[in-house]
C-alpha atoms as a PDB file:
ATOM      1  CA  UNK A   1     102.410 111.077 115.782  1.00  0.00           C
ATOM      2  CA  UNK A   2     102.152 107.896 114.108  1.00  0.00           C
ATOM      3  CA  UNK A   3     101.661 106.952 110.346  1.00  0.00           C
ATOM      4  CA  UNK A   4      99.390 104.587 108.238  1.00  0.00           C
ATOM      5  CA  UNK A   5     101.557 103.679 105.169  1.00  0.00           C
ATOM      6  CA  UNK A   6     100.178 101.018 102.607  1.00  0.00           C
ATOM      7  CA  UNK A   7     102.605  98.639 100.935  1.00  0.00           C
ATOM      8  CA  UNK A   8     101.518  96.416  98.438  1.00  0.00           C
ATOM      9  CA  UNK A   9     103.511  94.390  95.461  1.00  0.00           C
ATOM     10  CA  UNK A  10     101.987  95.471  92.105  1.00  0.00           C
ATOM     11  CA  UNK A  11     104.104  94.270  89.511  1.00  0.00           C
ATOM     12  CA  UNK A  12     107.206  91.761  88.276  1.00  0.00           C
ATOM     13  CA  UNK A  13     110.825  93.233  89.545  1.00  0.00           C
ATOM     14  CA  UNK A  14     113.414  90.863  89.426  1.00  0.00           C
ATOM     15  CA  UNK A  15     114.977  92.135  92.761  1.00  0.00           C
ATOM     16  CA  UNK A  16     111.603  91.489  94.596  1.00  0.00           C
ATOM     17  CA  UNK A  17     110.898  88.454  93.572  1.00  0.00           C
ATOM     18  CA  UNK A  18     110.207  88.049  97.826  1.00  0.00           C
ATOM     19  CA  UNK A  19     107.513  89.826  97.845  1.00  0.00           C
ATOM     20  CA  UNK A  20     104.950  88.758  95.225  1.00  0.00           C
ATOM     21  CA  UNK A  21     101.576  88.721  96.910  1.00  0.00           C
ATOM     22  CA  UNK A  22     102.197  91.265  99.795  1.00  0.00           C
ATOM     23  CA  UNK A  23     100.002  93.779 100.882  1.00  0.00           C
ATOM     24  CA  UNK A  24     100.111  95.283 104.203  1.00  0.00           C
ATOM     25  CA  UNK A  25      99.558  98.414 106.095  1.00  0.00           C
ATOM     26  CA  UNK A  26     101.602  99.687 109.153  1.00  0.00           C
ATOM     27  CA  UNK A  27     101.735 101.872 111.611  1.00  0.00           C
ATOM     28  CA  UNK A  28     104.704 103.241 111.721  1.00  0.00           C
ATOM     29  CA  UNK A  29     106.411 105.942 114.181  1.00  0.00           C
ATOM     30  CA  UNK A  30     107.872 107.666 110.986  1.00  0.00           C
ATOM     31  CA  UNK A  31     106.145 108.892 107.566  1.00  0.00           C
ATOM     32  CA  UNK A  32     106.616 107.386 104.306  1.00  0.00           C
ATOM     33  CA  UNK A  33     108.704 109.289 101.843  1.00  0.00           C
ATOM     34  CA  UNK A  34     107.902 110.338  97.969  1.00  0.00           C
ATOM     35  CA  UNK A  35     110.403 107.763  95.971  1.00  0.00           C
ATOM     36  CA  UNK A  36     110.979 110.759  93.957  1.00  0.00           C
ATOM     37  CA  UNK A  37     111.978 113.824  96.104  1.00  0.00           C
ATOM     38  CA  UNK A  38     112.403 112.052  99.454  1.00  0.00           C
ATOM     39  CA  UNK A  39     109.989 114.273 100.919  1.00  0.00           C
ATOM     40  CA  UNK A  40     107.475 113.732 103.507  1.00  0.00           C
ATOM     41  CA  UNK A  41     104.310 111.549 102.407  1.00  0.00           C
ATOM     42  CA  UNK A  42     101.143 112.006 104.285  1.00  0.00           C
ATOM     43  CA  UNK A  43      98.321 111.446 102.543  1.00  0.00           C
ATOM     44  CA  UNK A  44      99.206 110.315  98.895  1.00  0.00           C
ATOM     45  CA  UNK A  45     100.583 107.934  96.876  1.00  0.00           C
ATOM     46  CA  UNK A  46     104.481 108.153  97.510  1.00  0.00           C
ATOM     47  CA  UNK A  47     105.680 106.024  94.763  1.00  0.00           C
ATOM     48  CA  UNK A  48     106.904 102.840  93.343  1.00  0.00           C
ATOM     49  CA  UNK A  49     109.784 101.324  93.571  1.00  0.00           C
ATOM     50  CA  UNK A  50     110.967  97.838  92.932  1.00  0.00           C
ATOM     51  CA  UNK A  51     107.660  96.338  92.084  1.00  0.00           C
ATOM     52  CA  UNK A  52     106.336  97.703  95.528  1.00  0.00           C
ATOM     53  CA  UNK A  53     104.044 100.300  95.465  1.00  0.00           C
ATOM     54  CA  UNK A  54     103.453 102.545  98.702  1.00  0.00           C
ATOM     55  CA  UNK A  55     100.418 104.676  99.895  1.00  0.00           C
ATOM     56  CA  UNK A  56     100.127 106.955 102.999  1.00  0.00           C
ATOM     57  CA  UNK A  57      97.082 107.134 104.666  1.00  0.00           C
ATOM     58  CA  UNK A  58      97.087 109.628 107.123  1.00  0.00           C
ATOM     59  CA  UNK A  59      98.945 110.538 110.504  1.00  0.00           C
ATOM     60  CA  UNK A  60      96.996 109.846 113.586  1.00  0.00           C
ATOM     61  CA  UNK A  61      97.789 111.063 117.770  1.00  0.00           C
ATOM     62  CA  UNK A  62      98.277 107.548 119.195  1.00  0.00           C
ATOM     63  CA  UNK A  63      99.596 103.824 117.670  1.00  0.00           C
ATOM     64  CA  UNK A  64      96.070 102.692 118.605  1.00  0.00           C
ATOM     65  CA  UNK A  65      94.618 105.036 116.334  1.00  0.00           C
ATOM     66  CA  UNK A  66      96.159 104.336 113.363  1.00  0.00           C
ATOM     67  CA  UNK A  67      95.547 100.497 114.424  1.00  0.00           C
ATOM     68  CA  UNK A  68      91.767 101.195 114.833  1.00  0.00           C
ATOM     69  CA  UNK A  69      91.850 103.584 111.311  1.00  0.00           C
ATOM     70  CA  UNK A  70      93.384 101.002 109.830  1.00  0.00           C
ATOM     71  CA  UNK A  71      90.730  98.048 110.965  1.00  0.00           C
ATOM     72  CA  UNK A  72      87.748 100.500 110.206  1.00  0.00           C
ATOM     73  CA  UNK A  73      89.750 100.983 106.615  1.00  0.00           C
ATOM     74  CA  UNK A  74      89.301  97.353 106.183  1.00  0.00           C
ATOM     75  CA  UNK A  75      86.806  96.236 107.247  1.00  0.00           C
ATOM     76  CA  UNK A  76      85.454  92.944 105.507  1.00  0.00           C
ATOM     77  CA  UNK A  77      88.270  92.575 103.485  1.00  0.00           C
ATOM     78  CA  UNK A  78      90.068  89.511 105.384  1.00  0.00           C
ATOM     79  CA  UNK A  79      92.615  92.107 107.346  1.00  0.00           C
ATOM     80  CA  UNK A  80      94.978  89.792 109.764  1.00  0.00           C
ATOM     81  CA  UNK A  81      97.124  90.882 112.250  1.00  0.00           C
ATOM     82  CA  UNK A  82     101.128  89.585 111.249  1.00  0.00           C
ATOM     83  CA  UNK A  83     103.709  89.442 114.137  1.00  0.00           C
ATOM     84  CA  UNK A  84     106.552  90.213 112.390  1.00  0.00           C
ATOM     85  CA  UNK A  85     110.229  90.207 113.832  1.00  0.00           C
ATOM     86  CA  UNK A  86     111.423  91.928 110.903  1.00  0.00           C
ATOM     87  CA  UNK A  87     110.046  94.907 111.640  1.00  0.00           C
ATOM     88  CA  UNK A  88     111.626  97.824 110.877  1.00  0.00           C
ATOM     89  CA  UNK A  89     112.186 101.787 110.016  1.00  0.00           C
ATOM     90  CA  UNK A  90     109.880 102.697 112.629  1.00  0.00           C
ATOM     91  CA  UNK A  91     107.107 100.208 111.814  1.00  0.00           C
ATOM     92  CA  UNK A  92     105.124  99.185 114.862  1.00  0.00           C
ATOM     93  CA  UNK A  93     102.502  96.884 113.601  1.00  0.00           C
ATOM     94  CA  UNK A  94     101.879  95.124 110.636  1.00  0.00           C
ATOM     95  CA  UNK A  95      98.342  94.508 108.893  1.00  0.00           C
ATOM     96  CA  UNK A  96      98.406  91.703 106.174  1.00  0.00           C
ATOM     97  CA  UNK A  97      95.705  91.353 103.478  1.00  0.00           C
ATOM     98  CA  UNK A  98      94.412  88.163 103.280  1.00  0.00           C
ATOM     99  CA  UNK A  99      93.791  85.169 105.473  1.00  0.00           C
ATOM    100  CA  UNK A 100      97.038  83.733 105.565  1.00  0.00           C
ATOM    101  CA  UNK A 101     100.464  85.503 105.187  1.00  0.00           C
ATOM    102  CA  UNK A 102     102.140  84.789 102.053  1.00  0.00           C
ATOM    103  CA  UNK A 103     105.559  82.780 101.765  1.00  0.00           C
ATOM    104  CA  UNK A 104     107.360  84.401  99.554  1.00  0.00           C
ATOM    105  CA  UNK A 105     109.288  81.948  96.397  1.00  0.00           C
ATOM    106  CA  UNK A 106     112.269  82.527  97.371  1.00  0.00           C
ATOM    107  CA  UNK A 107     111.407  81.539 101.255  1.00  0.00           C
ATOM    108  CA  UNK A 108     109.700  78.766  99.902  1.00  0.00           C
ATOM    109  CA  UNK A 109     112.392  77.242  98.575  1.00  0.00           C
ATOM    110  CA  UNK A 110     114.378  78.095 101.747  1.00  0.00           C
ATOM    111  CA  UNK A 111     111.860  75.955 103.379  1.00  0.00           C
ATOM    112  CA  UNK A 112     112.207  72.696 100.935  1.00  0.00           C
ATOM    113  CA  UNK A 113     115.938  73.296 101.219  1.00  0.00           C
ATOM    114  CA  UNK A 114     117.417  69.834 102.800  1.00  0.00           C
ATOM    115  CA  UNK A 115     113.239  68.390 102.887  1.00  0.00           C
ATOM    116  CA  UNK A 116     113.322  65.005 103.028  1.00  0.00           C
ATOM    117  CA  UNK A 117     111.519  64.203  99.472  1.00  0.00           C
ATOM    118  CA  UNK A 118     110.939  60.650  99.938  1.00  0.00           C
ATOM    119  CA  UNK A 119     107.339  60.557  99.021  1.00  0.00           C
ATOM    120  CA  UNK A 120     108.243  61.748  95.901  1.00  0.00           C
ATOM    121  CA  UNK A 121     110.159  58.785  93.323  1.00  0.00           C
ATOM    122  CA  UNK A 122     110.161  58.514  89.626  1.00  0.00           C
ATOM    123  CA  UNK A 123     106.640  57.111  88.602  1.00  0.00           C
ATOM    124  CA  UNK A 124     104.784  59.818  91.061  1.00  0.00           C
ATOM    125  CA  UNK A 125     101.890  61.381  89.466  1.00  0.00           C
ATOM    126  CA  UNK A 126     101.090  64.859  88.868  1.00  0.00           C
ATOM    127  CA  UNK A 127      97.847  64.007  90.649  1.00  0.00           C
ATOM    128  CA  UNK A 128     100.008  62.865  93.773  1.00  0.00           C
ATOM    129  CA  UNK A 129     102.494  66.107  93.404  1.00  0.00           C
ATOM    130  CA  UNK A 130      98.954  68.090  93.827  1.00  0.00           C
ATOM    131  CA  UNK A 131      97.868  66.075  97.138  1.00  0.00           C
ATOM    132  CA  UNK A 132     101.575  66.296  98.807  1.00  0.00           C
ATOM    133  CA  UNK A 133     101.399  70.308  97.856  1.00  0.00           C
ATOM    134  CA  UNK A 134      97.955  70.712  99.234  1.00  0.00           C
ATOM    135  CA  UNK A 135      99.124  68.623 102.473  1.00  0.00           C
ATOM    136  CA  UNK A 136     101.796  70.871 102.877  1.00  0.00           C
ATOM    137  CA  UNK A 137      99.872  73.899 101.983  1.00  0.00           C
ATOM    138  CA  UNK A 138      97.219  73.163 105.011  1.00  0.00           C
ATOM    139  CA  UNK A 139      99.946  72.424 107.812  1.00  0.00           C
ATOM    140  CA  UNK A 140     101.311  75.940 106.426  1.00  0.00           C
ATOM    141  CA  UNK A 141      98.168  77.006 106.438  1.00  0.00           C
ATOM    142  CA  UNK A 142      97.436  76.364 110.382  1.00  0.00           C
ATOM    143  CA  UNK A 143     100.318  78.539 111.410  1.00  0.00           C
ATOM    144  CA  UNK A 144      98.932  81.491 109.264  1.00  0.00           C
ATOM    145  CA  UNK A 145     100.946  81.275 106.623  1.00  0.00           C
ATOM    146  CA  UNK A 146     100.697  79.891 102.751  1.00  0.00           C
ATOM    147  CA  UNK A 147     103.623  78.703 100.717  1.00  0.00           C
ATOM    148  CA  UNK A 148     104.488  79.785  96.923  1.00  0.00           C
ATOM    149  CA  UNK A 149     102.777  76.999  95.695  1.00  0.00           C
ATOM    150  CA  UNK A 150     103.912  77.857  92.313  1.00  0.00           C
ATOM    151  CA  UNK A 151     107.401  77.100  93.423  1.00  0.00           C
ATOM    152  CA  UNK A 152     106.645  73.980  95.696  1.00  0.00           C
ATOM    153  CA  UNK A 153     105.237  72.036  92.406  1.00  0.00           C
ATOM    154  CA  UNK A 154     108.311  73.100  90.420  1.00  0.00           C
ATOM    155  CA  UNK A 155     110.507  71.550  93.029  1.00  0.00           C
ATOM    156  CA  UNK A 156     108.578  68.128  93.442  1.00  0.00           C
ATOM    157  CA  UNK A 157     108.550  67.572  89.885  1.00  0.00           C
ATOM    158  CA  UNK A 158     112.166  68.726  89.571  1.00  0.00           C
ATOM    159  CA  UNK A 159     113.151  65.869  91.927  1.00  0.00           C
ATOM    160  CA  UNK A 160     111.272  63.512  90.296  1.00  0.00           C
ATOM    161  CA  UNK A 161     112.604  64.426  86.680  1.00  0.00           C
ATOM    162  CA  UNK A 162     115.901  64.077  88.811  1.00  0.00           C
ATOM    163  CA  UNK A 163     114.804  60.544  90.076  1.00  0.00           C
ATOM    164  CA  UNK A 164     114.014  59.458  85.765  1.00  0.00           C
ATOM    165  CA  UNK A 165     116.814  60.593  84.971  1.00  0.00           C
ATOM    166  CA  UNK A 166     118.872  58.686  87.408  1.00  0.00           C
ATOM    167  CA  UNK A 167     117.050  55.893  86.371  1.00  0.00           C
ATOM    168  CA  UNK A 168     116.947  55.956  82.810  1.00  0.00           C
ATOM    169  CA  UNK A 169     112.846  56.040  82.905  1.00  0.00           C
END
């Protein structure tokens, strides 16, 4: 048998900052689990835990049923399909919601780590921060994904407060 379980970020947690905007549903080879009791989950909402809020949806004969249940489900709603290496405690397949798959904040500012900021100096607008965020946003944006852009603004004007500072502007 194979599982539909919904996972979807609902609120702040500190430990998850990661995963603000996800919501996905997977098939997975095993069911989801109450938070509570650690019993089985089939068909309820299991819990909350860490800002991440999980629903089982049903358990279904073959991996391509759940898959189809799962695009019937949502249809209309911008469903994409998510390789994702990371996959694991028996998930199969992953559904995102949403056209692009979220970058998380804190893989966000993986990404800028060692960037090469040069476009950005110490009388760049706010106007210009908003084009080089939006230029990064659609190259992202091609490969299916979407950066925090929250936390990509944060760091260009950080480096350019950085760049004043240094020189006394």
């Amino acid at each position: 048998m194979f599982f539909v379980i919904e996972r979807k970020y609902v609120g702040p947690s500190r430990h998850q900052e990661g995963h603000t905007g996800f919501h996905a549903f997977e098939v997975s080879s095993q069911p989801s689990r109450y938070g509570s009791s650690g019993e089985v989950c089939i068909d309820d909402h299991c819990g909350e835990e860490n800002g991440i809020v999980t629903y089982a949806h049903g358990e279904h004969p073959s991996a391509e049923a759940a898959e189809a249940w799962i695009e019937m489900y949502m249809a209309g709603l911008n469903l994409d399909f998510q390789e994702d290496e990371e996959l694991g405690d028996g998930v199969i397949t992953r559904f995102c919601v949403g056209r692009y798959r979220p970058i998380s904040a804190e893989g966000t500012r993986n990404w800028l780590y060692g960037m090469d900021m040069s476009d950005i100096e110490a009388d760049t607008t706010n106007e210009r921060i908003a084009e080089i965020v939006t230029t990064i946003q659609e190259g992202a944006r091609i490969d299916g994904e979407e950066f925090c852009e929250p936390t990509l603004e944060r760091a260009f004007r950080e480096h350019r407060k950085m760049l004043r500072d240094e020189s006394g502007t």
